[in-house]
C-alpha atoms as a PDB file:
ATOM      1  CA  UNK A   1     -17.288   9.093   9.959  1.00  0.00           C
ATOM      2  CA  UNK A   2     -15.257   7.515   7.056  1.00  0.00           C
ATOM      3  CA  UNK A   3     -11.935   5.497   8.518  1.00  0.00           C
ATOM      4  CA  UNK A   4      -9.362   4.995   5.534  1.00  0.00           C
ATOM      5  CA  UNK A   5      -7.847   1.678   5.672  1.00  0.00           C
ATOM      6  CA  UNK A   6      -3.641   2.495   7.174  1.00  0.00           C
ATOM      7  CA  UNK A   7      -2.348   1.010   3.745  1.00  0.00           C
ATOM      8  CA  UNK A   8      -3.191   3.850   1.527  1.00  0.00           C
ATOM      9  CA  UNK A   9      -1.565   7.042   1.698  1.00  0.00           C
ATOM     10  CA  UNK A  10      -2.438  10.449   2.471  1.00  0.00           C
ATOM     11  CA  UNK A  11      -3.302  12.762   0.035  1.00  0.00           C
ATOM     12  CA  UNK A  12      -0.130  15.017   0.990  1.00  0.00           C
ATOM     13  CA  UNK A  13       2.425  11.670   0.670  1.00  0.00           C
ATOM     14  CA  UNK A  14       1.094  11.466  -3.196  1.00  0.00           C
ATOM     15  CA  UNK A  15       2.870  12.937  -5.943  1.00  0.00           C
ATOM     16  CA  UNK A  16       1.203  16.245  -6.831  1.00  0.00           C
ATOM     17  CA  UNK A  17      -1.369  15.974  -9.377  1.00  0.00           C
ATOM     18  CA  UNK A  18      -1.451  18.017 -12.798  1.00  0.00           C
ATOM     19  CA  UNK A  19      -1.617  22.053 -12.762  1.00  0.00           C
ATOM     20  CA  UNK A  20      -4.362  23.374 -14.695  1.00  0.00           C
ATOM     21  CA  UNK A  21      -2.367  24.400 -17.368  1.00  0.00           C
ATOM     22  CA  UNK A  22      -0.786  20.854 -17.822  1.00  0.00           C
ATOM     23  CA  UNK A  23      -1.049  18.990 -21.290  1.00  0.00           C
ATOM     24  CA  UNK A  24      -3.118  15.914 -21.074  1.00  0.00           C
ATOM     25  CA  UNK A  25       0.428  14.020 -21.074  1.00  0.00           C
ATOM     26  CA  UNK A  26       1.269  15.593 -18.398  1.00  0.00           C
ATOM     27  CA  UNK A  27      -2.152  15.118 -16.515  1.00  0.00           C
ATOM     28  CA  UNK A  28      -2.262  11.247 -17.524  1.00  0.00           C
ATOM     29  CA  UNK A  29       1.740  10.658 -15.997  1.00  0.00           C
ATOM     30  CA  UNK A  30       0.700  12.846 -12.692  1.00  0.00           C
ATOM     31  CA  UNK A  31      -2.246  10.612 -12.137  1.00  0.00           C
ATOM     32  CA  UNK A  32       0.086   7.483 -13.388  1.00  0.00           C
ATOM     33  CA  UNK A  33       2.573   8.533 -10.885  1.00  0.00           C
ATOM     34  CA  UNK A  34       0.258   8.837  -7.886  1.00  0.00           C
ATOM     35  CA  UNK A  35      -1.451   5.425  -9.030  1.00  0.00           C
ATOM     36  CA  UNK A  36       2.038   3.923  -8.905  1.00  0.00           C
ATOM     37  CA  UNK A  37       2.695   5.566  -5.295  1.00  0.00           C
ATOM     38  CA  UNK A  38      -0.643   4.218  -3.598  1.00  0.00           C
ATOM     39  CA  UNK A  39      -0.608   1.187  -5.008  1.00  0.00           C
ATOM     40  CA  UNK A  40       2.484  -0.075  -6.380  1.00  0.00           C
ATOM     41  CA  UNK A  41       3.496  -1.064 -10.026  1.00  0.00           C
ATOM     42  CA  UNK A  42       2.563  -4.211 -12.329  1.00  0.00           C
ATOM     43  CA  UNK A  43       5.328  -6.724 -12.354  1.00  0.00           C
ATOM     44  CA  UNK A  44       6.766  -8.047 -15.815  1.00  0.00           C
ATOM     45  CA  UNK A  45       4.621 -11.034 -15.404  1.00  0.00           C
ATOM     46  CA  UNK A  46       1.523  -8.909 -15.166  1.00  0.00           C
ATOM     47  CA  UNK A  47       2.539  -7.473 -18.128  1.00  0.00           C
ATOM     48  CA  UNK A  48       3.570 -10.616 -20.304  1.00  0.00           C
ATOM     49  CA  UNK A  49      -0.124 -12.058 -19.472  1.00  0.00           C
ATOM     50  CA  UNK A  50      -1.772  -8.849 -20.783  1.00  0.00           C
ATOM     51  CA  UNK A  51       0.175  -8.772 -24.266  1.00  0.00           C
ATOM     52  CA  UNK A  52      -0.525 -12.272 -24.411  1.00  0.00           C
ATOM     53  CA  UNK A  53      -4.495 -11.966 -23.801  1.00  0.00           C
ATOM     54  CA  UNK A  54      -4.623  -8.741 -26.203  1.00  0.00           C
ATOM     55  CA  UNK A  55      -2.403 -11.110 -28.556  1.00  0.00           C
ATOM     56  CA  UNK A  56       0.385  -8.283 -28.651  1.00  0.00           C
ATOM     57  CA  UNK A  57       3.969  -9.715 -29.311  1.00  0.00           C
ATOM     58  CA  UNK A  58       5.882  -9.862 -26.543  1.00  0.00           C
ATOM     59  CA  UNK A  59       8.448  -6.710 -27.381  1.00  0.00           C
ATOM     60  CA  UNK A  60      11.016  -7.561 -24.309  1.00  0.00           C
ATOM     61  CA  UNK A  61      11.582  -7.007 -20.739  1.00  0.00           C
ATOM     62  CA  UNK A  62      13.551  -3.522 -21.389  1.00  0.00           C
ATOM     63  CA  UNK A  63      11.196  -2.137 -23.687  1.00  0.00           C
ATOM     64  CA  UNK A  64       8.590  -2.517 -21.021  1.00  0.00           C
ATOM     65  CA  UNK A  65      10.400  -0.945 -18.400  1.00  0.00           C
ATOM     66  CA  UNK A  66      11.094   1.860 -20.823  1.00  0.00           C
ATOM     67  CA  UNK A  67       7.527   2.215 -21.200  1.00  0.00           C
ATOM     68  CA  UNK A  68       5.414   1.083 -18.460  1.00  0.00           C
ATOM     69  CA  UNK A  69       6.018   1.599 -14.632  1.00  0.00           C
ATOM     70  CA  UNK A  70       7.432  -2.078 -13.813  1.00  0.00           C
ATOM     71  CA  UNK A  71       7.793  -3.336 -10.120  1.00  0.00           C
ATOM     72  CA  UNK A  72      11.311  -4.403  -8.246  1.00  0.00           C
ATOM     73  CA  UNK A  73      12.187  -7.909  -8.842  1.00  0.00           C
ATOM     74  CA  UNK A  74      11.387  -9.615  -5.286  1.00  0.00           C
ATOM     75  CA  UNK A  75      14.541 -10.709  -3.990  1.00  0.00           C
ATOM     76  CA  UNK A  76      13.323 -14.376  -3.535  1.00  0.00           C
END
Protein backbone atom coordinates (compact mmCIF):
# COMPACT_ATOMS: atom_id res chain seq x y z
CA UNK A 1 0.00 0.00 0.00
CA UNK A 2 1.47 3.39 -1.18
CA UNK A 3 0.46 6.43 1.47
CA UNK A 4 0.93 9.91 -0.38
CA UNK A 5 2.41 12.38 1.86
CA UNK A 6 -1.07 15.10 2.90
CA UNK A 7 0.97 18.02 1.19
CA UNK A 8 0.48 17.07 -2.36
CA UNK A 9 -2.69 17.21 -4.02
CA UNK A 10 -5.02 14.92 -5.54
CA UNK A 11 -5.02 14.23 -8.94
CA UNK A 12 -8.72 15.74 -9.28
CA UNK A 13 -7.52 19.28 -7.30
CA UNK A 14 -4.82 19.65 -10.35
CA UNK A 15 -5.44 21.64 -13.27
CA UNK A 16 -6.48 19.32 -16.11
CA UNK A 17 -3.72 18.18 -18.18
CA UNK A 18 -3.46 18.62 -22.13
CA UNK A 19 -6.24 16.97 -24.56
CA UNK A 20 -4.81 14.86 -27.11
CA UNK A 21 -5.27 17.17 -29.69
CA UNK A 22 -3.37 20.00 -27.77
CA UNK A 23 -0.24 21.75 -29.41
CA UNK A 24 2.89 21.05 -27.55
CA UNK A 25 2.39 24.77 -26.11
CA UNK A 26 -0.45 23.91 -24.88
CA UNK A 27 0.75 20.47 -23.38
CA UNK A 28 4.02 22.19 -21.84
CA UNK A 29 1.62 25.25 -19.95
CA UNK A 30 -0.98 22.33 -18.74
CA UNK A 31 1.85 20.44 -17.19
CA UNK A 32 3.45 24.05 -16.10
CA UNK A 33 0.21 24.85 -14.55
CA UNK A 34 -0.26 21.65 -12.55
CA UNK A 35 3.59 21.89 -11.53
CA UNK A 36 2.78 25.37 -10.24
CA UNK A 37 -0.47 23.98 -8.32
CA UNK A 38 1.38 21.01 -6.43
CA UNK A 39 4.19 22.68 -5.71
CA UNK A 40 4.14 26.29 -5.78
CA UNK A 41 6.08 28.88 -7.99
CA UNK A 42 9.90 30.10 -7.99
CA UNK A 43 10.25 33.40 -6.26
CA UNK A 44 12.11 36.40 -8.08
CA UNK A 45 15.13 35.52 -6.13
CA UNK A 46 15.12 32.01 -7.48
CA UNK A 47 15.02 33.44 -10.61
CA UNK A 48 17.75 36.29 -10.35
CA UNK A 49 20.28 33.37 -9.12
CA UNK A 50 19.51 31.27 -12.23
CA UNK A 51 20.13 34.19 -14.88
CA UNK A 52 23.03 34.94 -12.93
CA UNK A 53 24.58 31.22 -12.96
CA UNK A 54 23.54 30.81 -16.82
CA UNK A 55 25.20 34.45 -17.07
CA UNK A 56 21.81 35.81 -18.63
CA UNK A 57 21.28 39.64 -17.99
CA UNK A 58 19.05 40.30 -15.55
CA UNK A 59 15.91 41.62 -17.92
CA UNK A 60 13.69 42.98 -14.76
CA UNK A 61 11.27 41.94 -12.22
CA UNK A 62 8.11 42.56 -14.68
CA UNK A 63 9.47 40.90 -17.53
CA UNK A 64 9.79 37.83 -15.40
CA UNK A 65 6.48 37.82 -14.13
CA UNK A 66 5.32 38.27 -17.69
CA UNK A 67 7.10 35.24 -18.49
CA UNK A 68 7.66 32.84 -15.81
CA UNK A 69 5.13 31.74 -13.04
CA UNK A 70 6.59 34.01 -10.05
CA UNK A 71 5.50 33.41 -6.34
CA UNK A 72 3.52 36.11 -3.92
CA UNK A 73 5.83 38.37 -2.20
CA UNK A 74 5.72 37.01 1.58
CA UNK A 75 4.23 39.62 3.53
CA UNK A 76 7.23 39.77 6.01
Amino acid sequence: MSVQPSSRLADDALPPLAGPGASDDERDAAILARMVARYGAPSLEHYRRIYAQAGIPWPGDEEIRRLHPVAAESAA
